[in-house]
C-alpha atoms as a PDB file:
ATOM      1  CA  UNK A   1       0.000   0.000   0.000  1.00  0.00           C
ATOM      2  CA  UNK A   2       1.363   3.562  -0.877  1.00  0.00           C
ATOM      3  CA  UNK A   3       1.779   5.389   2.610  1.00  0.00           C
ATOM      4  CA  UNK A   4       2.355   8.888   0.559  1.00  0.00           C
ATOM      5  CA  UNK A   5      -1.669   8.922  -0.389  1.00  0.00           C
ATOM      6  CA  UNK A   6      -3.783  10.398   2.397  1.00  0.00           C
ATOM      7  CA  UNK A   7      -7.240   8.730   3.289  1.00  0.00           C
ATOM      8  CA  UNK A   8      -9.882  10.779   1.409  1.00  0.00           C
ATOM      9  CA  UNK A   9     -12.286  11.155   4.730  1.00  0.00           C
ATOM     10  CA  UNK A  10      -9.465  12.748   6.564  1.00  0.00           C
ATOM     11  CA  UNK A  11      -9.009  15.598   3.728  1.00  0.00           C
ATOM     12  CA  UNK A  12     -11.959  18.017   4.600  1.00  0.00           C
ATOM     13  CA  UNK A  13     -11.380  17.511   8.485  1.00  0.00           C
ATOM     14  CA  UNK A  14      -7.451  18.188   8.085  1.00  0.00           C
ATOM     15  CA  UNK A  15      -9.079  21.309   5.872  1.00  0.00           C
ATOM     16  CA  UNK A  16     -11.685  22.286   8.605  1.00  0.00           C
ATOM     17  CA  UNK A  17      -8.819  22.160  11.543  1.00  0.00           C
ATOM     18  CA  UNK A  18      -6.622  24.396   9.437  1.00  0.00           C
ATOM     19  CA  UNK A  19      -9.469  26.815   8.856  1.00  0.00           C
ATOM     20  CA  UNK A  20     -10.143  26.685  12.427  1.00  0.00           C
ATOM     21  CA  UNK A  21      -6.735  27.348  13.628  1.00  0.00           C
ATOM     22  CA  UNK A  22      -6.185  30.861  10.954  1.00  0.00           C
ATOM     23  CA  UNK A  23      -9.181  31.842  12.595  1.00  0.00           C
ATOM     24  CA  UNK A  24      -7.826  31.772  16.050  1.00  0.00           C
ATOM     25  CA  UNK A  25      -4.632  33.257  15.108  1.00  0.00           C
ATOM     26  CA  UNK A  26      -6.630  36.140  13.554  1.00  0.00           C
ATOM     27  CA  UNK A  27      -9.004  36.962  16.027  1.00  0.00           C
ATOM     28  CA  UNK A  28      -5.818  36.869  18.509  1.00  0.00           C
ATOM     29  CA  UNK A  29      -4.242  39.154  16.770  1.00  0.00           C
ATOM     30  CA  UNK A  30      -7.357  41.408  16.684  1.00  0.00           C
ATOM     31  CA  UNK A  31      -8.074  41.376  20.096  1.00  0.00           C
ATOM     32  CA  UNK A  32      -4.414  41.921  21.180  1.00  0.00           C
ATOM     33  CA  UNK A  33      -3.807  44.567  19.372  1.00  0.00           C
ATOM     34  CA  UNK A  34      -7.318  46.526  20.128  1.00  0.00           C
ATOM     35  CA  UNK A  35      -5.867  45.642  23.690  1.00  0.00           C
ATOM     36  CA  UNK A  36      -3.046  47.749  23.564  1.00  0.00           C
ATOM     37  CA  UNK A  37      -4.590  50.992  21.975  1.00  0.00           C
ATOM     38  CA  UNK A  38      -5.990  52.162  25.251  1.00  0.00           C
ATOM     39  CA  UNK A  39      -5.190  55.821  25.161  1.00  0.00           C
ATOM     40  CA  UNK A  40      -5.219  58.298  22.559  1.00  0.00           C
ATOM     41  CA  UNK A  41      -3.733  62.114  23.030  1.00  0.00           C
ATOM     42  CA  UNK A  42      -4.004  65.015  20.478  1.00  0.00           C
ATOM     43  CA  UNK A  43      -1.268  67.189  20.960  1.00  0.00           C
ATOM     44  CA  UNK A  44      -0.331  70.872  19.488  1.00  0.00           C
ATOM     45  CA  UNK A  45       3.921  71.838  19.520  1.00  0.00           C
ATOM     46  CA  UNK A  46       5.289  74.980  18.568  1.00  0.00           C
ATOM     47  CA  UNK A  47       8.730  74.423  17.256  1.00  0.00           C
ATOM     48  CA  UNK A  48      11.103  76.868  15.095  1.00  0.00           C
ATOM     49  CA  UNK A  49       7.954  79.583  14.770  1.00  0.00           C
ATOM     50  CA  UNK A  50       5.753  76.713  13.141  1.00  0.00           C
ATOM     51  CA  UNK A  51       2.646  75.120  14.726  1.00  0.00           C
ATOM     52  CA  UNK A  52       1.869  71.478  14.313  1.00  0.00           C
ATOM     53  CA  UNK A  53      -1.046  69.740  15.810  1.00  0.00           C
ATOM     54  CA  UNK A  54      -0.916  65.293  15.525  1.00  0.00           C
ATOM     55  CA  UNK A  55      -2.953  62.752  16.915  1.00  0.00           C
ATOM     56  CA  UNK A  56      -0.919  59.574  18.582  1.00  0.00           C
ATOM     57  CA  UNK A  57      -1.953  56.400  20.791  1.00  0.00           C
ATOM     58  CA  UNK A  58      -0.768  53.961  22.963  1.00  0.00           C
ATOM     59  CA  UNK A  59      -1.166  51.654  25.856  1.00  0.00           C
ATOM     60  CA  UNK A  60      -0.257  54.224  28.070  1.00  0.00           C
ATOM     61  CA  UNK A  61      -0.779  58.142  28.159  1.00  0.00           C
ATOM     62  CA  UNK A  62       3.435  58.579  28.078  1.00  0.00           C
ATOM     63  CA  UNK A  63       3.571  56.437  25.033  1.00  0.00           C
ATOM     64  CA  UNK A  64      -0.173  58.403  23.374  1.00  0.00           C
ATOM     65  CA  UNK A  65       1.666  61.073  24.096  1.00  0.00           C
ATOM     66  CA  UNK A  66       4.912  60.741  22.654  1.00  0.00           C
ATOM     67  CA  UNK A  67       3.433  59.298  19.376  1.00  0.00           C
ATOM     68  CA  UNK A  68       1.833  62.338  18.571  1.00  0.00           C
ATOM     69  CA  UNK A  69       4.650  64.616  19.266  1.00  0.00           C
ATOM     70  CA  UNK A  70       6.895  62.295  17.033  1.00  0.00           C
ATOM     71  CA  UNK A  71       4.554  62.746  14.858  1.00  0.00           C
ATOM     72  CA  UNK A  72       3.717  66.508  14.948  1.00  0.00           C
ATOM     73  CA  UNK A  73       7.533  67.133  15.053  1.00  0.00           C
ATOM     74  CA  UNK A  74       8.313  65.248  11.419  1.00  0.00           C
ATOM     75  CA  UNK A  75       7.555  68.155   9.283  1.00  0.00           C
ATOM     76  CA  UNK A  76       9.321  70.576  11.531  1.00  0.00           C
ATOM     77  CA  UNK A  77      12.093  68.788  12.403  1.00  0.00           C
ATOM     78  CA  UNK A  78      15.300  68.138   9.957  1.00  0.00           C
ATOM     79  CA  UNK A  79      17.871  66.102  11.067  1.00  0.00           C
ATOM     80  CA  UNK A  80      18.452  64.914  14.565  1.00  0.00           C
ATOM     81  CA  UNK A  81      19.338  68.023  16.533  1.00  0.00           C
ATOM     82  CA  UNK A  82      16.231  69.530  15.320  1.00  0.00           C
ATOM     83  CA  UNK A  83      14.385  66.301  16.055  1.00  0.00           C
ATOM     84  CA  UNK A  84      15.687  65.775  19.617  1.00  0.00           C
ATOM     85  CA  UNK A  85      15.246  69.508  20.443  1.00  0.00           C
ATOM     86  CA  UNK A  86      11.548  68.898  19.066  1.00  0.00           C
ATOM     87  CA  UNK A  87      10.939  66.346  20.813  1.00  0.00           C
ATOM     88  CA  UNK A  88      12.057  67.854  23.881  1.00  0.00           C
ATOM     89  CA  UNK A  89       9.333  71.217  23.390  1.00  0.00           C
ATOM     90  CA  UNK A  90       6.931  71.162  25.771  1.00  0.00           C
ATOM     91  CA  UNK A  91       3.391  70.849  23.953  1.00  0.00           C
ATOM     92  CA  UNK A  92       1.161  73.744  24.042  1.00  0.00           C
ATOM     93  CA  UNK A  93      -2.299  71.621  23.957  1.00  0.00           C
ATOM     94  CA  UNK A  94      -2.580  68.318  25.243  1.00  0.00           C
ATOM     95  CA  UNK A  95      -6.280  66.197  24.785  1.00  0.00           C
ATOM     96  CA  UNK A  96      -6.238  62.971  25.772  1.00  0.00           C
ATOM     97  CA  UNK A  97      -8.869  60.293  26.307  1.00  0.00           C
ATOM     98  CA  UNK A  98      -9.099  56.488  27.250  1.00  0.00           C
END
């Protein structure tokens, strides 16, 4: 008997159980990362006589926080002087919720 043929009643079970276990990793996935987003801050910095205004989120209000000021710095900021010195402004508007 050929060992290298699979039984033909095990094929749409081994197809269901593979099905079944993409669909677990992806709804994992889902819910982990929906986990982590628990915080999101809207921040304004003022940086070189410009004014940018970014939204950023996080698990934590620290890490909303410094999203959105990574984020509202990019277009001001050129090079990394300018980038750690934007970094390091103190925001003129903070929202946060979560």
């Amino acid at each position: 008997m050929n060992k290298a043929r699979q039984d033909p009643a095990r094929r749409p079970w081994r197809a269901l159980a593979l099905i079944v276990a993409i669909a677990a990793l992806g709804g994992t996935l889902v819910v982990s990362s929906l986990r982590t987003v628990q915080v999101e801050c809207e921040l304004c910095v003022e940086f070189r006589g410009q004014r940018q205004c970014r939204t950023g989120s996080g698990a934590t209000r620290e890490d909303a926080m410094s999203a959105a000021q990574r984020a509202a710095c990019a277009p001001m900021a050129f090079g990394m002087d300018q980038d750690i010195a934007c970094s390091n402004t103190v925001p003129r508007q903070v929202q946060c919720t979560g």
